[in-house]
PDB file of N, CA and C in Angstrom:
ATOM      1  N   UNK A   1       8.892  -1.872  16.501  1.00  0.00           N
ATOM      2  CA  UNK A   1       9.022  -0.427  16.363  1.00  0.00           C
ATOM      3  C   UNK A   1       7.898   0.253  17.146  1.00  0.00           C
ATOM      4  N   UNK A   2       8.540   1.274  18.066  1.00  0.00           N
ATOM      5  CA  UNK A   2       7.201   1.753  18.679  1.00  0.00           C
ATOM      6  C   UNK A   2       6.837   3.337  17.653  1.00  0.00           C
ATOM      7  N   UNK A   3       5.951   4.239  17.960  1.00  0.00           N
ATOM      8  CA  UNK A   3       5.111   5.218  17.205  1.00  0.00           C
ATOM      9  C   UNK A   3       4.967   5.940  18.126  1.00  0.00           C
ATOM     10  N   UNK A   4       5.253   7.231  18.294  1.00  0.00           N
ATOM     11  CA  UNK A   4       4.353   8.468  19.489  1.00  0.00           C
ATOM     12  C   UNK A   4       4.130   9.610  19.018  1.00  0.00           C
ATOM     13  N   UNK A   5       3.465  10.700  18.544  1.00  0.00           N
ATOM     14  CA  UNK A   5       2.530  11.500  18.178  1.00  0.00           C
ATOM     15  C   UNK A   5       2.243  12.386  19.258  1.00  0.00           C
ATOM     16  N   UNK A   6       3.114  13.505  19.095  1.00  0.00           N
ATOM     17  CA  UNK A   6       2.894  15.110  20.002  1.00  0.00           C
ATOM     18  C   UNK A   6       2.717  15.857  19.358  1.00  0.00           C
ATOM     19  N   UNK A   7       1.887  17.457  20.012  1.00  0.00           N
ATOM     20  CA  UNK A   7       1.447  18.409  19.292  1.00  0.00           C
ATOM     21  C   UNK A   7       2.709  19.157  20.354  1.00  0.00           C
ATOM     22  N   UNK A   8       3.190  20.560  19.819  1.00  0.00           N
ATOM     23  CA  UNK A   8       3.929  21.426  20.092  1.00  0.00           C
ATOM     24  C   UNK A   8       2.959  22.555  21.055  1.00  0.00           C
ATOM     25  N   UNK A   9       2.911  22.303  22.125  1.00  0.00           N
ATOM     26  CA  UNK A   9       1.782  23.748  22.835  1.00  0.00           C
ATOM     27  C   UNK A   9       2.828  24.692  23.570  1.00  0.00           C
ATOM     28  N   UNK A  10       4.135  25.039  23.452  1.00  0.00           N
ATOM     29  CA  UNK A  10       5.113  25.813  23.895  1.00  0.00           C
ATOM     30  C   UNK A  10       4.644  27.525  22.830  1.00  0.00           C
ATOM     31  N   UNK A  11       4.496  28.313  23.240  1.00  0.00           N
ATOM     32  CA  UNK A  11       4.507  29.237  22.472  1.00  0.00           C
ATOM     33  C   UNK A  11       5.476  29.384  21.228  1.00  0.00           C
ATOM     34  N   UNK A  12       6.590  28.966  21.773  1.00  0.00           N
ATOM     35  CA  UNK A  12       7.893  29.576  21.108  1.00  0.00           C
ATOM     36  C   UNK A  12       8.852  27.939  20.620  1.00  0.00           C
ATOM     37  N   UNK A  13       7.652  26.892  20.535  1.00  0.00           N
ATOM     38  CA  UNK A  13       7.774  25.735  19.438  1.00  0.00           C
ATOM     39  C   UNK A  13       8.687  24.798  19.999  1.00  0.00           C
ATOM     40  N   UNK A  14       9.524  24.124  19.375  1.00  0.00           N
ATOM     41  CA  UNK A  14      10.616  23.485  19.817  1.00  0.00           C
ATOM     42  C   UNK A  14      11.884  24.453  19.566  1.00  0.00           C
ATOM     43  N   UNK A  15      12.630  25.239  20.818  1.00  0.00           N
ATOM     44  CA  UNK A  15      13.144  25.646  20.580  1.00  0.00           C
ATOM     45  C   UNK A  15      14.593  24.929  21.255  1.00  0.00           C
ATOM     46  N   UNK A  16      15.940  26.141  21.536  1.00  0.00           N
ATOM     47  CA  UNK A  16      16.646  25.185  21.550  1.00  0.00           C
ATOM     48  C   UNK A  16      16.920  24.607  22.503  1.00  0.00           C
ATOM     49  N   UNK A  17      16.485  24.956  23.874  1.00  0.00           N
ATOM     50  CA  UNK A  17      16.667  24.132  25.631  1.00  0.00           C
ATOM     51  C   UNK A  17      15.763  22.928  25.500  1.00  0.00           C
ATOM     52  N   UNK A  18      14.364  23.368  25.229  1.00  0.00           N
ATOM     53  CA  UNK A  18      13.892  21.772  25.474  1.00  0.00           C
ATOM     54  C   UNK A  18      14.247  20.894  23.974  1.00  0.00           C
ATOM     55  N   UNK A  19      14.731  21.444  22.559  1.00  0.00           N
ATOM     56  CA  UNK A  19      15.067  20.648  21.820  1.00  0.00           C
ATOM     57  C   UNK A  19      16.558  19.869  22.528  1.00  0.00           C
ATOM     58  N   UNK A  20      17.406  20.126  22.617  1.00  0.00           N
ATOM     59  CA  UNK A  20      18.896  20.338  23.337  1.00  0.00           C
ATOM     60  C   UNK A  20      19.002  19.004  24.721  1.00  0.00           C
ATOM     61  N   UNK A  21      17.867  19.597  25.509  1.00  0.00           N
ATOM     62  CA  UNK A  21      17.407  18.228  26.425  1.00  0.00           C
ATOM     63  C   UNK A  21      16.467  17.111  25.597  1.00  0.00           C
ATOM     64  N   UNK A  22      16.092  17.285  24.896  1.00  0.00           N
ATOM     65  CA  UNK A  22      15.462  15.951  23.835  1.00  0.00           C
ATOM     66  C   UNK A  22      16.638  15.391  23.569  1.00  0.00           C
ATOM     67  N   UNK A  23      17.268  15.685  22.465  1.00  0.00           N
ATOM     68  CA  UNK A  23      18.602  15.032  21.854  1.00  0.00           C
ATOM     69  C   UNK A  23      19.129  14.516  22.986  1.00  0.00           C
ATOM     70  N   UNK A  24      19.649  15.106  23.948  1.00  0.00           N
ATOM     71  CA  UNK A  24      20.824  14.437  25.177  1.00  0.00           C
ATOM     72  C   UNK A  24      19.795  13.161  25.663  1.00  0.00           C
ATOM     73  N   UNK A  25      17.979  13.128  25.743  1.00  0.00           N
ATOM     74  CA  UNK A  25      17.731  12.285  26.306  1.00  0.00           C
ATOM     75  C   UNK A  25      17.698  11.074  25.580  1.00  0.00           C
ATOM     76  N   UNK A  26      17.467  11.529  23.666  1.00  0.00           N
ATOM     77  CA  UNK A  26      17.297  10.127  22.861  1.00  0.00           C
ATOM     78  C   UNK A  26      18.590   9.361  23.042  1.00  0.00           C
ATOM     79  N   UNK A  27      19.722  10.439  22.852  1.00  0.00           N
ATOM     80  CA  UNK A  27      21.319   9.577  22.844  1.00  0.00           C
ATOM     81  C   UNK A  27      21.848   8.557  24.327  1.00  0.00           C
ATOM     82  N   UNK A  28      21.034   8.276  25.340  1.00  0.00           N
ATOM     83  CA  UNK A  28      21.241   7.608  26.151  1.00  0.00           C
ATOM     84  C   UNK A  28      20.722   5.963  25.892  1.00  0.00           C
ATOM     85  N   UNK A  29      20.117   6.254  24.925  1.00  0.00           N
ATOM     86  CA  UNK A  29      19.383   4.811  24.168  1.00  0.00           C
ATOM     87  C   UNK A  29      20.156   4.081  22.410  1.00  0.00           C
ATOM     88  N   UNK A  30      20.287   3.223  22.915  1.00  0.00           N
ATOM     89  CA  UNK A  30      20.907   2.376  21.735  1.00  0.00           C
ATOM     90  C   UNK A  30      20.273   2.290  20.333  1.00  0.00           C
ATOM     91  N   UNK A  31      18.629   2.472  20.820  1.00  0.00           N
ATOM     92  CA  UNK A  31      17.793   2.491  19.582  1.00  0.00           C
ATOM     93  C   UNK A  31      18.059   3.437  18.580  1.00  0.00           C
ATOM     94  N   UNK A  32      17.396   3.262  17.275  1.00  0.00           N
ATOM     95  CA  UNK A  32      17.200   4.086  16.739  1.00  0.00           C
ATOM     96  C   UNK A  32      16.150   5.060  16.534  1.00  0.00           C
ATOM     97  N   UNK A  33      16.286   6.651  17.088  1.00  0.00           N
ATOM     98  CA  UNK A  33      15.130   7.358  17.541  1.00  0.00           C
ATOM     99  C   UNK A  33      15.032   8.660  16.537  1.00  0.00           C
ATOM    100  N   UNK A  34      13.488   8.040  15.421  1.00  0.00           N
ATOM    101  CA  UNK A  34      13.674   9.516  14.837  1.00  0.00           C
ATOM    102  C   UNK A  34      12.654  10.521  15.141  1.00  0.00           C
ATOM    103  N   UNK A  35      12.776  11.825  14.352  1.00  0.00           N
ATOM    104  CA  UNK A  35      11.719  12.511  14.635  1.00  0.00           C
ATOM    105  C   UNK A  35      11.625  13.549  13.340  1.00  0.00           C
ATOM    106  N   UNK A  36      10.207  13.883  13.706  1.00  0.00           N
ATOM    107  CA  UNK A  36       9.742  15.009  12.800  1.00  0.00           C
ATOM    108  C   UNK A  36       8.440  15.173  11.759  1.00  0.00           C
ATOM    109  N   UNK A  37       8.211  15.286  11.112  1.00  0.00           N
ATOM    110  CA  UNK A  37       6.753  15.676  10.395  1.00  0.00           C
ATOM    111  C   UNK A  37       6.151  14.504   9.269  1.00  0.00           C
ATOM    112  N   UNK A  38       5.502  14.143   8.641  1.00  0.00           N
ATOM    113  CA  UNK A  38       5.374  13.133   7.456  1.00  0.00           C
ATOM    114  C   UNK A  38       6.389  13.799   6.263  1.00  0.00           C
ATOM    115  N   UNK A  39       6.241  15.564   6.153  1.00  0.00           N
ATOM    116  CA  UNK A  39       7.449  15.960   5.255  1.00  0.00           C
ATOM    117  C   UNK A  39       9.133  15.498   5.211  1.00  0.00           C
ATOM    118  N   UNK A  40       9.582  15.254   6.309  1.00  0.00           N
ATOM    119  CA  UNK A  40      10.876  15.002   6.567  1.00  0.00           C
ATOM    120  C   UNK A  40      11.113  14.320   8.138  1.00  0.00           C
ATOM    121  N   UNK A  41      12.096  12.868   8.313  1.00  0.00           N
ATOM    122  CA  UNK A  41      11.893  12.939   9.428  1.00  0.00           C
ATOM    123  C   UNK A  41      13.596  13.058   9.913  1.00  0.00           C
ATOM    124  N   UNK A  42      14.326  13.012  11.466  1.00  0.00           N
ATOM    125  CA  UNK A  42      15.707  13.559  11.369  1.00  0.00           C
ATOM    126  C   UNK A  42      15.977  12.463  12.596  1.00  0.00           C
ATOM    127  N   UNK A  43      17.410  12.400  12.576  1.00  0.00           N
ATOM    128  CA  UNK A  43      17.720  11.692  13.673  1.00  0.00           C
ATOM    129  C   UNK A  43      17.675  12.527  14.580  1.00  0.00           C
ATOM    130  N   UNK A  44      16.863  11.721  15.549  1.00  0.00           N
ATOM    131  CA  UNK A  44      16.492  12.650  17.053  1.00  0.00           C
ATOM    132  C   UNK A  44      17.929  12.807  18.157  1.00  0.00           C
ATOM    133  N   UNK A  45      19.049  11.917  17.864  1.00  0.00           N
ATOM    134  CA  UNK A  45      20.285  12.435  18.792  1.00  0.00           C
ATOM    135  C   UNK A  45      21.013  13.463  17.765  1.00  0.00           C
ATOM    136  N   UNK A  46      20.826  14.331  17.169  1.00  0.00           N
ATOM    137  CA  UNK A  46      21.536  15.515  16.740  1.00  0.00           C
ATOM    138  C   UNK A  46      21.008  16.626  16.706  1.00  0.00           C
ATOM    139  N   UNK A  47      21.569  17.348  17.382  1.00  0.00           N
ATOM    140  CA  UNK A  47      20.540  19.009  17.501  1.00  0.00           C
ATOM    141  C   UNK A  47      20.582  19.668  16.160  1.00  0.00           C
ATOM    142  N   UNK A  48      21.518  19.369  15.259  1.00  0.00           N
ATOM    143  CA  UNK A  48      21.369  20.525  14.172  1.00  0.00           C
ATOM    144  C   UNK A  48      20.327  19.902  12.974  1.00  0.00           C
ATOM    145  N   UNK A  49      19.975  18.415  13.067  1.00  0.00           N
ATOM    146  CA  UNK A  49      18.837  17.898  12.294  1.00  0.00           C
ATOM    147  C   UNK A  49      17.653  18.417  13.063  1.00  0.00           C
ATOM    148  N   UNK A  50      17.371  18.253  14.856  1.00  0.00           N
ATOM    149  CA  UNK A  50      16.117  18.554  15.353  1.00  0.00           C
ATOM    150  C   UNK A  50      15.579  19.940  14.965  1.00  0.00           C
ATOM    151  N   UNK A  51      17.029  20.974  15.038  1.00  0.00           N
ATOM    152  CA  UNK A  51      16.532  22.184  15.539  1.00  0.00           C
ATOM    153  C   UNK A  51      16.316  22.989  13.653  1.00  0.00           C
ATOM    154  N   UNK A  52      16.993  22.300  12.485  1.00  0.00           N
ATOM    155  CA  UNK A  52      16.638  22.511  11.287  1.00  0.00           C
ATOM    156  C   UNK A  52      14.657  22.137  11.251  1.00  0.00           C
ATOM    157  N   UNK A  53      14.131  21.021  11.969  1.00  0.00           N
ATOM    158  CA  UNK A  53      12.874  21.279  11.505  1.00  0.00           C
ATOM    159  C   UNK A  53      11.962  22.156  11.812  1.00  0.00           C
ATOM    160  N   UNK A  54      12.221  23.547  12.638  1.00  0.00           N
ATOM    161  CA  UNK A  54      11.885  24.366  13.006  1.00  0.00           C
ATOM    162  C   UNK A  54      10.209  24.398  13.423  1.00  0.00           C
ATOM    163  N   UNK A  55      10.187  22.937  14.210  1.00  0.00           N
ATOM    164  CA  UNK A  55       9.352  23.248  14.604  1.00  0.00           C
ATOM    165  C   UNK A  55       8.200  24.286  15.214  1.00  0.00           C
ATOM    166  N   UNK A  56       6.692  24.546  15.177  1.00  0.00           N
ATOM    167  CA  UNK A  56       6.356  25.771  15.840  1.00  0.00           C
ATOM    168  C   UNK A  56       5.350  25.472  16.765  1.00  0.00           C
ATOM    169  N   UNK A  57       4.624  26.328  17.976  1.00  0.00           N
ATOM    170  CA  UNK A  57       3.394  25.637  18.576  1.00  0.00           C
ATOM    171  C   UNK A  57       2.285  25.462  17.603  1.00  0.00           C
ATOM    172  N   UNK A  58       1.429  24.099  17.816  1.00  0.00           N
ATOM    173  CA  UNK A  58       0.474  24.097  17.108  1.00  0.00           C
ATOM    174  C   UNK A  58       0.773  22.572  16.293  1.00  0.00           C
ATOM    175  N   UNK A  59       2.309  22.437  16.023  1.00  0.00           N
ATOM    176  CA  UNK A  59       2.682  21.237  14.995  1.00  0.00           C
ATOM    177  C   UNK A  59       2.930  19.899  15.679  1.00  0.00           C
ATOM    178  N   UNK A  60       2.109  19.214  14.615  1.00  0.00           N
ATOM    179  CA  UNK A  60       2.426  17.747  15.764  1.00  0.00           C
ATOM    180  C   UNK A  60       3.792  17.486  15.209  1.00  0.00           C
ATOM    181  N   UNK A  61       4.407  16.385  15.952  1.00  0.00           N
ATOM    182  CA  UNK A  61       5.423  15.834  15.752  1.00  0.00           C
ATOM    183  C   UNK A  61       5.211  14.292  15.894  1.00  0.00           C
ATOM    184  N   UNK A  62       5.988  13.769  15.041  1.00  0.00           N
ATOM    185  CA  UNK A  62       6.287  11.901  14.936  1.00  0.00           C
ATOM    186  C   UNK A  62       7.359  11.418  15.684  1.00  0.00           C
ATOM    187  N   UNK A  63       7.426  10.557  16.482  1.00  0.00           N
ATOM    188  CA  UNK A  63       8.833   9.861  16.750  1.00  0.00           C
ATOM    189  C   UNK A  63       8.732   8.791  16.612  1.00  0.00           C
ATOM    190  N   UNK A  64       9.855   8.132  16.172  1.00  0.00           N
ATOM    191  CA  UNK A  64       9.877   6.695  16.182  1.00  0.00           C
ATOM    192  C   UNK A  64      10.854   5.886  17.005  1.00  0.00           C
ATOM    193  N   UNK A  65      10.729   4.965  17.529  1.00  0.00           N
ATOM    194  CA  UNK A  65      11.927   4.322  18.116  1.00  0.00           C
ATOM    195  C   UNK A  65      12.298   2.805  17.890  1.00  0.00           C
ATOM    196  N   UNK A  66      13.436   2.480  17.047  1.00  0.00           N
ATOM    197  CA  UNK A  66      13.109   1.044  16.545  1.00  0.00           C
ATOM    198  C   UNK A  66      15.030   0.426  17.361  1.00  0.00           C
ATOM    199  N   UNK A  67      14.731  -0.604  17.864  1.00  0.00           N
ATOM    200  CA  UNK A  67      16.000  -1.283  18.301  1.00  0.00           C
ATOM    201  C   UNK A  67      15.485  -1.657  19.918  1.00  0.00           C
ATOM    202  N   UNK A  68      16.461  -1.907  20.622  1.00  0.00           N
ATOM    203  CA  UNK A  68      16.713  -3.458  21.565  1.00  0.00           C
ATOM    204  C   UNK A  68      15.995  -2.589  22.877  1.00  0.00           C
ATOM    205  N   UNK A  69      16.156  -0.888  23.112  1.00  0.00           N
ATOM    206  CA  UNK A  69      15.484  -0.879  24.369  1.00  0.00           C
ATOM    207  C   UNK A  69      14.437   0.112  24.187  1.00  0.00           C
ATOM    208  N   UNK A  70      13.858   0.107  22.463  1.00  0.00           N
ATOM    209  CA  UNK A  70      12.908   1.264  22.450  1.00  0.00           C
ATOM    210  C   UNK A  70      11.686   0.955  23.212  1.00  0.00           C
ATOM    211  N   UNK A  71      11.179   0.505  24.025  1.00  0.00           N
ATOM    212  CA  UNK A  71       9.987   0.498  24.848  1.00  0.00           C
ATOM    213  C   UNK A  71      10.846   1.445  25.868  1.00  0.00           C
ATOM    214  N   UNK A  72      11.358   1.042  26.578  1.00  0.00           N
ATOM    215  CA  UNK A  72      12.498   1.850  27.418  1.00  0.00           C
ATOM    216  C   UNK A  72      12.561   3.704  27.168  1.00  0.00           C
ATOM    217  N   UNK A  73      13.121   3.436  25.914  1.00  0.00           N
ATOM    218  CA  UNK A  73      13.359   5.041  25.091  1.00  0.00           C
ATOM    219  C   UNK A  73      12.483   5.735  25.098  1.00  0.00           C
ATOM    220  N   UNK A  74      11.081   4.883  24.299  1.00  0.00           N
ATOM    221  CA  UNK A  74       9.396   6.012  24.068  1.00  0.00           C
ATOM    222  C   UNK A  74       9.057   6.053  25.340  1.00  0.00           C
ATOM    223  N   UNK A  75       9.052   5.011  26.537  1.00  0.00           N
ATOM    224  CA  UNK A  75       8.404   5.732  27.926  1.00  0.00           C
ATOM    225  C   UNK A  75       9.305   6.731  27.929  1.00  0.00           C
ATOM    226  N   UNK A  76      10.069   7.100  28.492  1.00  0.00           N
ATOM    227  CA  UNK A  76      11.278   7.791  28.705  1.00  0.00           C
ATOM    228  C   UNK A  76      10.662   9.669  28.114  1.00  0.00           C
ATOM    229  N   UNK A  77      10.804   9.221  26.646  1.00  0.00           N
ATOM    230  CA  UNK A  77      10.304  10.744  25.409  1.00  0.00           C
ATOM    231  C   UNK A  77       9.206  11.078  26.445  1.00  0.00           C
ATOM    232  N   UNK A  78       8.179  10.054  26.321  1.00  0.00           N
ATOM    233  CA  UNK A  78       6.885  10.513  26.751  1.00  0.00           C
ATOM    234  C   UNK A  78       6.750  11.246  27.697  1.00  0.00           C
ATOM    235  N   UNK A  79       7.460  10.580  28.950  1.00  0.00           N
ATOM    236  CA  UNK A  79       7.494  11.709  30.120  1.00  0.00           C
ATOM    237  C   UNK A  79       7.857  12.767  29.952  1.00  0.00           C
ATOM    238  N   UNK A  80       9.015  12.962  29.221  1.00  0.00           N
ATOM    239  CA  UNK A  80       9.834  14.292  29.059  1.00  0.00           C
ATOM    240  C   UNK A  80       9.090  14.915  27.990  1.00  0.00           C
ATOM    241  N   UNK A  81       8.130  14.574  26.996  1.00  0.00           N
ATOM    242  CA  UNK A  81       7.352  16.060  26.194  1.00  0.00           C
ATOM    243  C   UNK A  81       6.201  15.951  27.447  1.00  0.00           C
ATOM    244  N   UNK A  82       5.803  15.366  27.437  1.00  0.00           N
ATOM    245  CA  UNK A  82       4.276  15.773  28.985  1.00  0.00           C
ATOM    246  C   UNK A  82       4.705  16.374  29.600  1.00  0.00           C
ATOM    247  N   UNK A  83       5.820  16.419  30.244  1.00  0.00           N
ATOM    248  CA  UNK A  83       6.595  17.546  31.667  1.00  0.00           C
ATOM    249  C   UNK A  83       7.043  18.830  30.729  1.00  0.00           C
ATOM    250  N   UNK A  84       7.397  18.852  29.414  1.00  0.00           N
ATOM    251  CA  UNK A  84       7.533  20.146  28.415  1.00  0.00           C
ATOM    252  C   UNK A  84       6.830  20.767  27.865  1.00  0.00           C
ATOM    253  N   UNK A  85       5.779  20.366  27.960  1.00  0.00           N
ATOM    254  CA  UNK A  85       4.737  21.804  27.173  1.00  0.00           C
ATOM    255  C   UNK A  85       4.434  20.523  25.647  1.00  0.00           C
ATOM    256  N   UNK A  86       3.969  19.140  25.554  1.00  0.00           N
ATOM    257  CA  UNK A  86       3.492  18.908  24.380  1.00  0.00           C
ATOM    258  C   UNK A  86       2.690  18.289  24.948  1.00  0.00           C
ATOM    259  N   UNK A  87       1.220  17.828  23.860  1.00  0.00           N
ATOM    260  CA  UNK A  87       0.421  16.727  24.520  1.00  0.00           C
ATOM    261  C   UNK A  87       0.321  15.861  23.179  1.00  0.00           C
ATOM    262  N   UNK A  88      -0.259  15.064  23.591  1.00  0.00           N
ATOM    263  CA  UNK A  88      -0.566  13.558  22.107  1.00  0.00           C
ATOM    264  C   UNK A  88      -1.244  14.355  21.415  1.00  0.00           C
ATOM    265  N   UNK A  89      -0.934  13.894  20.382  1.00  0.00           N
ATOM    266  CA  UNK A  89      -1.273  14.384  19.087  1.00  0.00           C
ATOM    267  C   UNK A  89      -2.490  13.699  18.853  1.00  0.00           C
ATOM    268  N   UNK A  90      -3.740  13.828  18.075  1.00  0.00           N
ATOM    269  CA  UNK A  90      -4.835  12.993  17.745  1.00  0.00           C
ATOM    270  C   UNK A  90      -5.052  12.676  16.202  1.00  0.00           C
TER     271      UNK A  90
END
């Protein structure tokens, strides 16, 4: 199982274009990819679980990726929140 840890630095949080391109990018992977806070976490290929955690700037976020090509999957996330407005979480 891999682990990755982003903070939200978009003004206007996870909203729904770069949430919208998240989902389309987890669903190209077989794994299982979740996401979201220690409060609740959601399956990361469905927009109406991502975009319910209403994420805001400022909030880190968790993902997880567990199955056959998640090394594959978390490089993949990683690039795409670094090129979106998130950085690692500490």
């Amino acid at each position: 199982m891999q682990e990755i840890k982003y903070r939200i630095d978009d003004e206007m949080g996870l909203h729904a274009r770069p949430a919208g391109l998240l989902v389309k990018l987890a669903a190209k992977y077989k794994s299982d990819i979740q996401l979201g806070t220690p409060a609740k976490m959601v399956n990361a290929k469905r927009i109406i679980g991502v975009m319910a955690l209403t994420l805001k700037q400022g909030n880190d976020m968790t993902m997880t990726f567990n199955g056959e090509d998640e090394d594959e999957a978390a490089n993949a996330v990683k690039a795409f929140l670094e090129e979106n407005q998130f950085s690692p979480a500490e």
